[in-house]
Protein backbone atom coordinates (compact mmCIF):
# COMPACT_ATOMS: atom_id res chain seq x y z
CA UNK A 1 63.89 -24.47 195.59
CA UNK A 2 66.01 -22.35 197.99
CA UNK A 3 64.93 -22.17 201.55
CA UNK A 4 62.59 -25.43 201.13
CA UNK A 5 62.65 -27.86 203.63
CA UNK A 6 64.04 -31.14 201.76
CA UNK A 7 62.86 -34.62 202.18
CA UNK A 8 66.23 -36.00 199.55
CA UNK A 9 68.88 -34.43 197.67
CA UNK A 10 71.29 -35.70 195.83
CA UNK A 11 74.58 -33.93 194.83
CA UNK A 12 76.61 -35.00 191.71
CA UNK A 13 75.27 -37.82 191.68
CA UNK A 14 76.83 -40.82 189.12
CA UNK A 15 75.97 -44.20 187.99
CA UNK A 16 78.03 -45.94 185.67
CA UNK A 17 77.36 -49.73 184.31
CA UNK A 18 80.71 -50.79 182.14
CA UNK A 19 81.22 -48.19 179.46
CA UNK A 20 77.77 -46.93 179.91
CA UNK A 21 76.91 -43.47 181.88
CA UNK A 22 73.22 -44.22 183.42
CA UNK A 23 73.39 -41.17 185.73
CA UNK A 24 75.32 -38.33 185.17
CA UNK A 25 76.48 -35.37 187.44
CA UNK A 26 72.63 -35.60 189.08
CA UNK A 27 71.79 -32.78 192.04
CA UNK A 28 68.10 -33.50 192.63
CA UNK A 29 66.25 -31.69 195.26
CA UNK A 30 62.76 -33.37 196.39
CA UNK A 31 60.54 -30.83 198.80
CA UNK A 32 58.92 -32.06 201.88
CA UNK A 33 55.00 -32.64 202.11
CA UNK A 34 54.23 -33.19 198.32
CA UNK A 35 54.25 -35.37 195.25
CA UNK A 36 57.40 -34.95 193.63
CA UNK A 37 57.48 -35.97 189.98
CA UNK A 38 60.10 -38.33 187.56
CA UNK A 39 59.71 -38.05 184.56
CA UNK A 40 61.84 -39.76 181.59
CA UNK A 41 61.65 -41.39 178.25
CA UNK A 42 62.21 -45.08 179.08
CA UNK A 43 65.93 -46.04 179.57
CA UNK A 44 66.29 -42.20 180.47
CA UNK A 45 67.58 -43.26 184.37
CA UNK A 46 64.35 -43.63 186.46
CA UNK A 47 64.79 -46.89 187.95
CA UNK A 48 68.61 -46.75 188.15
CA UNK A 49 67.99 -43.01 189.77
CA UNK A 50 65.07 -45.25 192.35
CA UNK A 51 67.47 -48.19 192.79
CA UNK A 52 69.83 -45.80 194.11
CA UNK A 53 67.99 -43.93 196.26
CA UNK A 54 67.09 -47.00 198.15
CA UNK A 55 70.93 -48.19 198.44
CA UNK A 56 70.35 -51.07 196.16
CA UNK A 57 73.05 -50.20 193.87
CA UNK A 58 75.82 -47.85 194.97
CA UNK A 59 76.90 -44.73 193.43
CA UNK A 60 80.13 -44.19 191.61
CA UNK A 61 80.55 -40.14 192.40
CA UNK A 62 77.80 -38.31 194.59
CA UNK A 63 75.70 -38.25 197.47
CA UNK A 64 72.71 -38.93 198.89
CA UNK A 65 70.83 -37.40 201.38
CA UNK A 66 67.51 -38.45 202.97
CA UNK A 67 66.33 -36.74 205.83
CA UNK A 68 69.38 -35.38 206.36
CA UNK A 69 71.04 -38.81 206.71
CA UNK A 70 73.67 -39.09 204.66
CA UNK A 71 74.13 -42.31 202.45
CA UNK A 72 75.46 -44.71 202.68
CA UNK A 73 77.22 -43.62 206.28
CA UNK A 74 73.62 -43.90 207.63
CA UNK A 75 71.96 -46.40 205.65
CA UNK A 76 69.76 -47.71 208.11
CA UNK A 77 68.60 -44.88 209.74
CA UNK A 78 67.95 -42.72 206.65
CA UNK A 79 66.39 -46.09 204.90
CA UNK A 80 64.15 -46.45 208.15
CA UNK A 81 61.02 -44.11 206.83
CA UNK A 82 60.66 -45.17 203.23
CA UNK A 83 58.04 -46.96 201.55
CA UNK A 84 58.88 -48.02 198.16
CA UNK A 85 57.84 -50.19 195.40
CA UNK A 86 60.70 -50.78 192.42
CA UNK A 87 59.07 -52.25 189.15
CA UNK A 88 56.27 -54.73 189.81
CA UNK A 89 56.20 -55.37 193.46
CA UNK A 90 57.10 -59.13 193.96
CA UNK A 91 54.66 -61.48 196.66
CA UNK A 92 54.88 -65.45 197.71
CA UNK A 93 51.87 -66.32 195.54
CA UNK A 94 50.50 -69.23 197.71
CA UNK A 95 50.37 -66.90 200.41
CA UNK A 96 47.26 -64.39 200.67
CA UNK A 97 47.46 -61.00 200.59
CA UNK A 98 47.40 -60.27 203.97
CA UNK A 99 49.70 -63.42 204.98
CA UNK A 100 52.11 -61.66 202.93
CA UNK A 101 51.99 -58.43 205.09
CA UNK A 102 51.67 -61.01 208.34
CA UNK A 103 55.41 -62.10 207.22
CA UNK A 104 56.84 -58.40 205.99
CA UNK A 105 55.16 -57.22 210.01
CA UNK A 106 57.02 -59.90 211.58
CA UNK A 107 60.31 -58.95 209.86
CA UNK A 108 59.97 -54.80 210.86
CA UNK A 109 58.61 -55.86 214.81
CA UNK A 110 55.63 -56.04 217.42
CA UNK A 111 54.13 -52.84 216.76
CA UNK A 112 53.75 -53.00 212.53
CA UNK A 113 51.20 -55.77 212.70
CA UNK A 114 48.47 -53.68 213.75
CA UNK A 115 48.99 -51.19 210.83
CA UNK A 116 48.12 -54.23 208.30
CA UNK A 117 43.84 -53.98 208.31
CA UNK A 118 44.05 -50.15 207.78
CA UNK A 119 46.78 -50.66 205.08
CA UNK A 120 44.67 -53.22 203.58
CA UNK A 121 41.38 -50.75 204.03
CA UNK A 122 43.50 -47.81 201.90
CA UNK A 123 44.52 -49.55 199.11
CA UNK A 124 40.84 -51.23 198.72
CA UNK A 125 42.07 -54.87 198.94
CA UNK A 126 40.04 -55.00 202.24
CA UNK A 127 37.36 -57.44 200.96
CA UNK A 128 40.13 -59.58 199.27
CA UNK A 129 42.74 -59.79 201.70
CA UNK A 130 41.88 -63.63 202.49
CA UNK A 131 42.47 -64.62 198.78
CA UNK A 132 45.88 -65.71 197.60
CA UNK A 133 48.16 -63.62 196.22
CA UNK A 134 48.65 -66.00 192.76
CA UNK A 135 44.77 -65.17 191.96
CA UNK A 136 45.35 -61.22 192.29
CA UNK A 137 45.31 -59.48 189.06
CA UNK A 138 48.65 -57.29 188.22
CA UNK A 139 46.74 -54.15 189.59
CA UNK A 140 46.09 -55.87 192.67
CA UNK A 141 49.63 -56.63 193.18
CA UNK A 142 50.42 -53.21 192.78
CA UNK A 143 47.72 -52.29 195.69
CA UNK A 144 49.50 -54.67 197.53
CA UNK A 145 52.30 -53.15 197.09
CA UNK A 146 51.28 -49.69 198.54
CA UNK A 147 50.18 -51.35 201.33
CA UNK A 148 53.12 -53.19 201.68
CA UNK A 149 54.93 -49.46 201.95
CA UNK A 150 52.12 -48.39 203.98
CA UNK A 151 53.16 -50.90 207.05
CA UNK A 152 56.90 -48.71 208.00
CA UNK A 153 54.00 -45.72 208.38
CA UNK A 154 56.69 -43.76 206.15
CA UNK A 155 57.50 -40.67 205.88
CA UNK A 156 58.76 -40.90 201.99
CA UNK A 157 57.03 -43.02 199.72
CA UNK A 158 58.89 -43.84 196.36
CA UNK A 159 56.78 -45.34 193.62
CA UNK A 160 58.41 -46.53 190.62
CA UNK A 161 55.25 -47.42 187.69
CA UNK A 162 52.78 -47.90 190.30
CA UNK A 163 49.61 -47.38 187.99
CA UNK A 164 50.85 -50.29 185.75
CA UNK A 165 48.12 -52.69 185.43
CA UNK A 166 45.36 -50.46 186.84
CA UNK A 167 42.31 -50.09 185.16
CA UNK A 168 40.91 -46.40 185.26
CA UNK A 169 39.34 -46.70 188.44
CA UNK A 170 42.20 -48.12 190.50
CA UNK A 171 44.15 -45.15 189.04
CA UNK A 172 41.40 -42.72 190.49
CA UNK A 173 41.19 -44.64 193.50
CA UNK A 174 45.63 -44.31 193.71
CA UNK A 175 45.89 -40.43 192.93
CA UNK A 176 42.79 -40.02 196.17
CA UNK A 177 45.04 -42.35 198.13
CA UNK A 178 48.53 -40.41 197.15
CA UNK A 179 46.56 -36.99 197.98
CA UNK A 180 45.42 -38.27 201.19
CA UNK A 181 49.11 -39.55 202.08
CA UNK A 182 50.45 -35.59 201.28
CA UNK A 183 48.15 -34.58 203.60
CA UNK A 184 49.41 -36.33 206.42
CA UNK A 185 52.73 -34.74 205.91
CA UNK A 186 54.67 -37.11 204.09
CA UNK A 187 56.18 -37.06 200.72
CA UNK A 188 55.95 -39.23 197.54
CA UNK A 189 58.04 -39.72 194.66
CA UNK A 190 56.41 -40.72 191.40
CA UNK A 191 58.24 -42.65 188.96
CA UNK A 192 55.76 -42.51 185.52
CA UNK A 193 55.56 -42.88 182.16
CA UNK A 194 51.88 -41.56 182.19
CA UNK A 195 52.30 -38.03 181.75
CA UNK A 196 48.75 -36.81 182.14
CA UNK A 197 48.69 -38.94 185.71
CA UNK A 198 51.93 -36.69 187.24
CA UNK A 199 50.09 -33.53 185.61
CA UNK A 200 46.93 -34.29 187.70
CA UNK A 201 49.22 -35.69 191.02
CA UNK A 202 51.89 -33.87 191.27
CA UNK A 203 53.14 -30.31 192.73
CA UNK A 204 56.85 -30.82 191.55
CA UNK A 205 58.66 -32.97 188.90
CA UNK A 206 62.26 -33.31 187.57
CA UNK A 207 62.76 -34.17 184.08
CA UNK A 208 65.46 -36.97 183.07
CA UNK A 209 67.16 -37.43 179.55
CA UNK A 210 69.86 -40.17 179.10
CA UNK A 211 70.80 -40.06 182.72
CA UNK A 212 71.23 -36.11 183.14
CA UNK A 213 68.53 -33.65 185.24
CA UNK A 214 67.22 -31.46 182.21
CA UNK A 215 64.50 -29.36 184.35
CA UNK A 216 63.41 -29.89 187.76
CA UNK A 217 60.68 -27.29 189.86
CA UNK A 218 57.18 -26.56 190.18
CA UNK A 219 54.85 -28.13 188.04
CA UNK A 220 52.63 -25.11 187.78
CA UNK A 221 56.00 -23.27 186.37
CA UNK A 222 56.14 -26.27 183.79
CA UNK A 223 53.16 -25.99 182.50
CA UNK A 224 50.27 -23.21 182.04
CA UNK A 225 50.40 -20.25 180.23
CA UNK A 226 51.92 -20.39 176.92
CA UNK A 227 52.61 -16.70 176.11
CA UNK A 228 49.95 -17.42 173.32
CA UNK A 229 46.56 -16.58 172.80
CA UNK A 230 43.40 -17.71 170.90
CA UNK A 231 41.62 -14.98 169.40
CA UNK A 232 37.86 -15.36 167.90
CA UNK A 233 36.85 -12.88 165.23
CA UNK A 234 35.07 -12.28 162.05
CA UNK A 235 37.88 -11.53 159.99
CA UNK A 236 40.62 -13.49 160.27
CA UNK A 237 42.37 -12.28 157.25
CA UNK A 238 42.59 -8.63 157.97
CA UNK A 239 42.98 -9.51 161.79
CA UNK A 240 46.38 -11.09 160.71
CA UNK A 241 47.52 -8.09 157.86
CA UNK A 242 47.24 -5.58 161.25
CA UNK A 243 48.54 -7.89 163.85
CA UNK A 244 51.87 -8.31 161.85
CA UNK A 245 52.76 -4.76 161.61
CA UNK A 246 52.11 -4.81 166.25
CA UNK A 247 55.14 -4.60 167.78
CA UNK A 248 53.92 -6.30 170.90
CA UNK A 249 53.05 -9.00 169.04
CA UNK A 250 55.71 -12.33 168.76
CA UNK A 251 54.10 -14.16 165.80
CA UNK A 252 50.12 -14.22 164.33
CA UNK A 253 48.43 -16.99 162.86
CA UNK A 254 45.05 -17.73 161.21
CA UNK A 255 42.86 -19.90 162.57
CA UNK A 256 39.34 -20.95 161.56
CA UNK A 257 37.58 -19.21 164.03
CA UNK A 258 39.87 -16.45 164.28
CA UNK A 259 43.62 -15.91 164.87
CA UNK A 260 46.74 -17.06 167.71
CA UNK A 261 48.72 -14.49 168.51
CA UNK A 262 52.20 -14.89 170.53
CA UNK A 263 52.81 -11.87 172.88
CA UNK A 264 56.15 -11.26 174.71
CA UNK A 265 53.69 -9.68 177.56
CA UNK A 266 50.53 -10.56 178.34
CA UNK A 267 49.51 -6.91 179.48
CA UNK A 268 49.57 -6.28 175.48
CA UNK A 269 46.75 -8.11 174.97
CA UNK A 270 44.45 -5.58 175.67
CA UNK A 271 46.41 -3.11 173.32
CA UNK A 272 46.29 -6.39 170.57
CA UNK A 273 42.43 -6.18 170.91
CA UNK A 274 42.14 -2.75 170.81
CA UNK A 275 44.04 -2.56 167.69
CA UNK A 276 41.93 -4.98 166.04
CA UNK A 277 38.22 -3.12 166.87
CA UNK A 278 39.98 -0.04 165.59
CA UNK A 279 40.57 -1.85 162.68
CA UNK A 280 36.84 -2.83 162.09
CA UNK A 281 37.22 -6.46 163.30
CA UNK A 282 34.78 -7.97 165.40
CA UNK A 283 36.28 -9.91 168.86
CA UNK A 284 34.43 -12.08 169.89
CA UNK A 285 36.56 -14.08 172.70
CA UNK A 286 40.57 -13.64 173.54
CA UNK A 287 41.46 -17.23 175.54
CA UNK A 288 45.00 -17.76 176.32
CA UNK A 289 46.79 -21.35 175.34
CA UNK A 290 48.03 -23.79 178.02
CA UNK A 291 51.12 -25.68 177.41
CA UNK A 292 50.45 -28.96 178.40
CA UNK A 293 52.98 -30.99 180.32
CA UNK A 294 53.33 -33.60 177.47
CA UNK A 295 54.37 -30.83 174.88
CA UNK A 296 57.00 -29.41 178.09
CA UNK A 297 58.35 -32.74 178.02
CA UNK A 298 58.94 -33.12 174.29
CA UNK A 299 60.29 -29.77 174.05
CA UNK A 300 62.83 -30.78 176.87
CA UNK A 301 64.16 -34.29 175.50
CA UNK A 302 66.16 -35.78 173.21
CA UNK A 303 63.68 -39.14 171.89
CA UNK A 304 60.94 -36.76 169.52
CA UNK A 305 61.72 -33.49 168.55
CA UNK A 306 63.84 -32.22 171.63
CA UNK A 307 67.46 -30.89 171.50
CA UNK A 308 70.27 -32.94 170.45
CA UNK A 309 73.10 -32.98 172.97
């Protein structure tokens, strides 16, 4: 991500609790104006990574950097501009929801108390704002939570799980929300276990395995094209006998509507079709095969069928 504008970056970064490495050696590098991406098996860092970021825990080797403030020489100011939620966002239940925010605005000054209704509006808890807080459901609390964020109007959002307890349509309603947020310029961090959600909402992601950065980049250079193709025909069989003498081709195998083919470039797949009319099969379709993000990730780490360290 050279010559990117960066929102936070971390540089050999370490966490250590007693004997126990949580973070290791970390340099993270989160663009500006997007939806940046963690992604981790559970105990793989993600919260410790968060709970650093927001100087709730201090480092034992690294740096941060947000905005370029350096932590934690310029806690405050670099801290100023973030909206976050860490695990399940925590509210004074015999309060209602937007008494809550009424006590978080007095806290951050004069001018955040108008910014409550329009939080309230984005997060869809308008209509429910008078009700207390100990009668919200869990995905309620979470909305409350954004809007919670949305009151330092900040510039970096961090959300750690913040679909849990959101029923499909509150997780629609979140991604539109997210989107919209990115399009006013700021950035978000996504801390998920719901791999298909970050596929759909984010541009970037880093990968975590037992506390070390494993990939980190675009998510369209995660995921997409495969190298592989699908290949309909009539004869599979004899498709496969003259695709394994090709020297363009990787690997062939039959399918029931035709054959998969693994190409080291994709400009042979014309010469791969070509060789198969010659040979008196009948193509009916060539599709390529998308690597999906949940197959990237299982590639990449260690807890089913990844590398061992």
């Amino acid at each position: 991500m050279n010559d990117v504008a960066l929102t936070l970056e971390t540089h050999r970064l370490t966490k250590r609790f007693g004997h126990r490495t949580a973070i290791t050696d970390l340099d993270l590098a989160v663009p500006s104006g997007l939806t940046f991406g963690l992604l981790g098996h559970n105990g793989a860092g993600k919260t410790t990574l968060v709970r650093l970021l927001l100087g709730l825990i201090q480092p034992d080797a690294g740096t941060i950097t947000i905005n370029g403030r350096r932590m934690p020489d310029h806690r405050r100011s670099a801290l100023a501009g973030i909206g976050a939620i860490v695990e399940e966002p925590h509210f004074h239940g015999h309060l209602t929801g937007r008494e809550n925010l009424r006590v978080v605005a007095a806290v951050r000054g004069p001018h955040t108390g108008s910014r409550i209704e329009p939080a309230l509006a984005r997060v869809g808890l308008g209509e429910r704002a008078d009700d207390r807080v100990r009668d919200y459901s869990q995905g309620m609390r979470q909305r409350l939570g954004i809007a919670r964020c949305l009151l330092a109007d900040p510039h970096l959002l961090i959300l750690d799980e913040p679909t849990n307890g959101l029923d499909p349509g509150g997780i629609l309603q979140l991604r539109r929300l997210i989107a919209d947020l990115v399009a006013e310029g700021r950035t978000v961090v996504l801390s998920s276990h719901l791999l298909g959600e970050i596929e759909k909402t984010c541009q970037a992601v880093a990968v975590l395995d037992q506390g070390r950065l494993v990939w980190q980049g675009g998510i369209d250079d995660l995921v997409g094209e495969s190298g592989q193709y699908d290949i309909d025909c009539d004869r599979p069989g004899v498709a496969v006998d003259v695709l394994r003498t090709e020297p363009a081709v990787v690997r062939v195998d039959p399918r029931p509507s035709g054959v998969r083919v693994r190409v080291a470039d994709p400009n042979a797949v014309s010469l791969v079709n070509a060789r198969l009319i010659a040979a008196g099969v009948a193509v009916s379709g060539v599709s390529p095969v998308r690597i999906s993000l949940e197959e990237r990730f299982l590639e990449m780490t260690t807890r089913i069928g990844g590398p061992r360290p």
